[in-house]
Protein backbone atom coordinates (compact mmCIF):
# COMPACT_ATOMS: atom_id res chain seq x y z
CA UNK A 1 8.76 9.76 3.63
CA UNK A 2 6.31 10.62 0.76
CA UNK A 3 7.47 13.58 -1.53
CA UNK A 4 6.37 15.37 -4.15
CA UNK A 5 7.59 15.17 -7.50
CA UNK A 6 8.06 19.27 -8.75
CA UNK A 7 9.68 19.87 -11.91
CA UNK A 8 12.73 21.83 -12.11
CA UNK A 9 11.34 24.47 -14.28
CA UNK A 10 7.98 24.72 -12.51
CA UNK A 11 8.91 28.69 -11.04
CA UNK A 12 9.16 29.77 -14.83
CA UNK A 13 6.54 27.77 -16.32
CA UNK A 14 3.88 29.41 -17.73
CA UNK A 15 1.19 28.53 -15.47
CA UNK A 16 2.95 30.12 -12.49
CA UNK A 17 3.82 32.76 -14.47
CA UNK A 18 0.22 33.44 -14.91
CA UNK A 19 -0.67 32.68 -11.45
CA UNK A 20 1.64 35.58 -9.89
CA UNK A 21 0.24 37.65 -12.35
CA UNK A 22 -2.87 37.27 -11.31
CA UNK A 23 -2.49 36.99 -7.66
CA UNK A 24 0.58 38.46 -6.77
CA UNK A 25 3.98 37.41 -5.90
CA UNK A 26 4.23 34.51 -3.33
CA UNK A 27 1.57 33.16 -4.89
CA UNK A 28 3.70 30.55 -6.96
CA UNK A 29 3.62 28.36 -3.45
CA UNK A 30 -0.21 27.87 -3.68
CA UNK A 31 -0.03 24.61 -5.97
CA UNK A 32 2.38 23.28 -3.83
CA UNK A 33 0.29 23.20 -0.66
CA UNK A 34 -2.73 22.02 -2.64
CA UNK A 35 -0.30 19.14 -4.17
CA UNK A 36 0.66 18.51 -0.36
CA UNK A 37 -2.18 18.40 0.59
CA UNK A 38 -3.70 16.02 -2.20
CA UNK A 39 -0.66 13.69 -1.20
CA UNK A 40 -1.52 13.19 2.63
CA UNK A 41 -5.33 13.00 1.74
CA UNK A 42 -6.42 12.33 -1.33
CA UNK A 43 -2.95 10.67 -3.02
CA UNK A 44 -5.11 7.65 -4.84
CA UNK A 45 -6.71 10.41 -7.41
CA UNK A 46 -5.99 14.65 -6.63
CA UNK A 47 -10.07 14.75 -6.16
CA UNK A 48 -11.04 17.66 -3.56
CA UNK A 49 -14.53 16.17 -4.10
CA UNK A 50 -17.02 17.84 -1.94
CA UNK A 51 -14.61 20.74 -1.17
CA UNK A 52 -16.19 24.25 -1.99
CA UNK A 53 -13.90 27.11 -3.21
CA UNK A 54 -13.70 28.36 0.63
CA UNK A 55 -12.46 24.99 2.25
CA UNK A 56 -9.60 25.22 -0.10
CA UNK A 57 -8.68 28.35 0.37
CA UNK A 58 -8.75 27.83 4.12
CA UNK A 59 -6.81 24.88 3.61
CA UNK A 60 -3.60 26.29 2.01
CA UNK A 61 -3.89 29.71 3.78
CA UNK A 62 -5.26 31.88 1.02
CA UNK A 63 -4.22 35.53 2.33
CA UNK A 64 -6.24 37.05 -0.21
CA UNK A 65 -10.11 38.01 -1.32
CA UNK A 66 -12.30 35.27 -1.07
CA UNK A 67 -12.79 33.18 -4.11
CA UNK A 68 -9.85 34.78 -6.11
CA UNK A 69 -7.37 31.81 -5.62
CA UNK A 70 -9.69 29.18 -6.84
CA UNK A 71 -10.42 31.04 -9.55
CA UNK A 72 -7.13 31.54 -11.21
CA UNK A 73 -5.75 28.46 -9.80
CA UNK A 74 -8.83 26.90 -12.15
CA UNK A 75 -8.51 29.93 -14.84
CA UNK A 76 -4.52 28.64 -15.16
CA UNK A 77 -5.33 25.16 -15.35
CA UNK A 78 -3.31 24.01 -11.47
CA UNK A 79 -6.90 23.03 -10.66
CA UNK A 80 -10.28 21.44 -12.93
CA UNK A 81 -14.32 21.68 -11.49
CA UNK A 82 -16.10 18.97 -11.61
CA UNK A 83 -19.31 18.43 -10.33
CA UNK A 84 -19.27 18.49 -6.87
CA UNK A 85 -15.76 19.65 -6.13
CA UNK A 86 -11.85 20.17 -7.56
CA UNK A 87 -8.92 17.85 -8.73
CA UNK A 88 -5.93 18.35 -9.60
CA UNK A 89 -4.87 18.02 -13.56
CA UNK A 90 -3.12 15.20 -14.40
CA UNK A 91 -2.49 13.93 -10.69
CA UNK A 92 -1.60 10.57 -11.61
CA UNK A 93 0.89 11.57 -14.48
CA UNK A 94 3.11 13.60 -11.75
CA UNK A 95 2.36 12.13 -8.32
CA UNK A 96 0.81 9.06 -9.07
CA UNK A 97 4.01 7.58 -6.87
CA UNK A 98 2.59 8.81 -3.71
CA UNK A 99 0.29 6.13 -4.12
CA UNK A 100 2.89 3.33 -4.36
CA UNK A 101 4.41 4.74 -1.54
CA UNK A 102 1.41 4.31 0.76
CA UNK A 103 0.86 0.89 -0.56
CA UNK A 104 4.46 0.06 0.31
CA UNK A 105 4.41 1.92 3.78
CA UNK A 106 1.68 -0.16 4.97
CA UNK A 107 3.00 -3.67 3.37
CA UNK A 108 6.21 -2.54 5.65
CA UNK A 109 3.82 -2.25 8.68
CA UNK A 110 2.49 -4.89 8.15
CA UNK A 111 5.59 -7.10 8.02
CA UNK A 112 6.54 -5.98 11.01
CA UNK A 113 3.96 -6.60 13.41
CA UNK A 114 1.60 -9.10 11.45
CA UNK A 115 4.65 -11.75 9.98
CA UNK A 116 5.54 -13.43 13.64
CA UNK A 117 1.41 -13.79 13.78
CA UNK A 118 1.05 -15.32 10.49
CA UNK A 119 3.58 -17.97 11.16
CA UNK A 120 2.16 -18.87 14.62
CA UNK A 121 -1.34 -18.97 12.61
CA UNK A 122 0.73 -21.57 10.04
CA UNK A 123 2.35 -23.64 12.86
CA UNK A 124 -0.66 -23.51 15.02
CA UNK A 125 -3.14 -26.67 15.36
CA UNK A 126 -6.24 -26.89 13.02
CA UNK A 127 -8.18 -26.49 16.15
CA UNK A 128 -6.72 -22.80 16.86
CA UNK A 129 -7.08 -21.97 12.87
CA UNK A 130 -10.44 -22.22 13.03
CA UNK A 131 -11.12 -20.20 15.57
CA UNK A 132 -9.37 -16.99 14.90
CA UNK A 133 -11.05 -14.61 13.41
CA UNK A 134 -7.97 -12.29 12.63
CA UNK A 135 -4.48 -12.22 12.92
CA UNK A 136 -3.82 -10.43 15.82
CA UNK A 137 -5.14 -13.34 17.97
CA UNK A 138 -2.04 -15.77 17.97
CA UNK A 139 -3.19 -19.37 18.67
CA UNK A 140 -1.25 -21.07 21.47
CA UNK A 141 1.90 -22.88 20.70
CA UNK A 142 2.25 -26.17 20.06
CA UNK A 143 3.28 -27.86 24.25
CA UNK A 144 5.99 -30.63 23.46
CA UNK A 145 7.49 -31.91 20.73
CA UNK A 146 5.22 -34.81 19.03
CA UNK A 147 2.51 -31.72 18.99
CA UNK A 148 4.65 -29.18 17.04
CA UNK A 149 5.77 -32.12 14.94
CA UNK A 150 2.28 -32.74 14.10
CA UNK A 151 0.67 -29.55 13.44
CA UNK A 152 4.03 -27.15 12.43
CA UNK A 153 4.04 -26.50 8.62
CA UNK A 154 6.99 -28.38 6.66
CA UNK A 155 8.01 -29.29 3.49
CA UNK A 156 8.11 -33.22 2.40
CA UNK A 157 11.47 -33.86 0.16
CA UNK A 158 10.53 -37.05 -1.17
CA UNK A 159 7.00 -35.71 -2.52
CA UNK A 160 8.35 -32.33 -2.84
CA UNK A 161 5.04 -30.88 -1.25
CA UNK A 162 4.31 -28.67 1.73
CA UNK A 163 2.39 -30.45 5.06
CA UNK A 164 0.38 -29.43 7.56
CA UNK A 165 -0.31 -26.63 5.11
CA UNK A 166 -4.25 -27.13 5.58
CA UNK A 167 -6.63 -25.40 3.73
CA UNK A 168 -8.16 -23.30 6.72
CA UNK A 169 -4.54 -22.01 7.11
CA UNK A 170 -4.37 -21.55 3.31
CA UNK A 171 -8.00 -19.49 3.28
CA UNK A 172 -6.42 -17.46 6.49
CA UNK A 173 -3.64 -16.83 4.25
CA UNK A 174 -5.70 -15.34 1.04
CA UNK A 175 -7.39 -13.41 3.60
CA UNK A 176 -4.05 -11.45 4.43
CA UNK A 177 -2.53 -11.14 1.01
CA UNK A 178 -5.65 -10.61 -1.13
CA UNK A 179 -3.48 -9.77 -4.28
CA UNK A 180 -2.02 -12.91 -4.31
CA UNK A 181 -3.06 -16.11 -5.66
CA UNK A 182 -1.91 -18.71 -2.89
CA UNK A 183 -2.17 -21.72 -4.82
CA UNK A 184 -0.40 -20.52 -7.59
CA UNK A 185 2.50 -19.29 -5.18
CA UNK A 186 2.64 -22.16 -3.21
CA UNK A 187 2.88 -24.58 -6.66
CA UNK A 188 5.71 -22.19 -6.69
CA UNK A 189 7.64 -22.77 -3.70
CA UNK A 190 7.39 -26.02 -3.83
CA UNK A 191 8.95 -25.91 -7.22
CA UNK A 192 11.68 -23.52 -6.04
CA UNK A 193 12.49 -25.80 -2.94
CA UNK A 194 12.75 -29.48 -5.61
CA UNK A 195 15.28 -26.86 -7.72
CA UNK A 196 17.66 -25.66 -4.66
CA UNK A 197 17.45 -28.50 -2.51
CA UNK A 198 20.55 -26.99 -0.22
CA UNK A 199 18.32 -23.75 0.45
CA UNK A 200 16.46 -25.64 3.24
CA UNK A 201 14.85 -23.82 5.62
CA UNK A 202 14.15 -24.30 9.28
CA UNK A 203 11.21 -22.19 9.30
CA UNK A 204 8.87 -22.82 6.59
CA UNK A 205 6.07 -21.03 7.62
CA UNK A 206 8.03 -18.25 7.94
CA UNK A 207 9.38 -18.96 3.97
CA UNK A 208 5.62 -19.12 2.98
CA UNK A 209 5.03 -15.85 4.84
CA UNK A 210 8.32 -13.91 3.36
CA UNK A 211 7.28 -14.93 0.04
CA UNK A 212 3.74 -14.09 -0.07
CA UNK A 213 4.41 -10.58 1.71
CA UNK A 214 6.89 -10.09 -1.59
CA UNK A 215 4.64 -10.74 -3.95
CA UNK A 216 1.56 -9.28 -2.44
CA UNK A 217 4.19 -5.94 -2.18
CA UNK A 218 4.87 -6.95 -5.47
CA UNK A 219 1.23 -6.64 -7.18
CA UNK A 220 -0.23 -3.45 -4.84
CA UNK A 221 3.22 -1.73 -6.70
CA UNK A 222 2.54 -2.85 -10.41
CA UNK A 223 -1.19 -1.75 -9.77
CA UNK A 224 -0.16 1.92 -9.02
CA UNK A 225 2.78 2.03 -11.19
């Protein structure tokens, strides 16, 4: 679950300080619910762009005269204008990890329904590649042996290369882990695989997939970070 990151001191800062003494006591909860709000909403940047004074107030359940929190919650420095709206100062600096979160929350979803569709889309025959679309269509399996032999992705030990791993699969693949590059991380299996030759797999569409879901995790975390 996504929290928010309030410093220890934050009841006897300054800025709340100022805030209660301009709007009264109980008013030292009115960042938070702003910051709450930012976090389910608006996590990538604070903005409240296109928000007037009034939707914000409504918002966090301003009890007061209308127009009076914005103002000191701007006159404090909790809150900037900018020219069509609100953010919140310095966002990034103190809940910038919200972001991550998200990122990782959805990588997580995404492993859990889209990884068994990924490596039916690596084992499946050209045929079936090409026509899906998206993942969530899961080409038919392979009927008898000889077939899955011939179309199942696998990794060559003499040549120390991947098979079956055609490029319509590969292009499928960029399309589901856009911050990867996929020939640069396959070069890379395949080197792992010639250096621990007893870590064979029996699955390695399922390796490709693990390994690209890491590293695309990876990357959307070192972005936000």
């Amino acid at each position: 679950m996504p929290y928010l990151n309030l410093d220890l001191d934050y009841f006897d800062h300054p800025k709340t300080r100022r805030l209660i003494g301009l709007l009264g006591k109980g008013s030292e909860v009115i960042p938070i619910r702003v910051w709450a709000y930012c976090g389910k909403y608006h996590a990538r940047d604070g903005k409240l762009s296109g928000y007037s004074a009034q939707e914000i107030e409504s918002i966090v359940g301003w009890w007061g005269k209308e127009g009076d929190m914005i103002e000191a919650l701007v006159s404090v420095g909790f809150l900037r204008k900018n020219g069509d709206g609100y953010y919140v100062h310095d966002w990034l600096d103190h809940e910038g990890h919200i972001v991550a979160y998200h990122e990782k929350a959805k990588m997580m979803a995404y492993a859990r329904w889209g990884r068994e569709s990924l490596e039916e889309l690596c084992n499946a025959p050209s045929n079936a590649v090409s026509n899906a679309n998206t993942i969530p269509t899961i080409p038919t399996k392979p009927t008898n042996k000889k077939e899955l032999a011939e179309t199942k992705v696998d990794f060559c030990w003499s040549t120390f290369k991947f098979f079956n791993l055609t490029q319509k699969k590969k292009e499928i693949l960029k399309e589901k882990f856009p911050a990867v590059d996929i020939e640069k991380q396959i070069k890379a299996m395949e080197a792992w695989l010639m250096a621990n030759p007893k870590n064979r797999k029996s699955n390695y569409a399922r390796f490709i997939v693990n390994w690209l879901s890491r590293n695309q995790d990876k990357a959307k975390r070192d972005e936000y970070l």
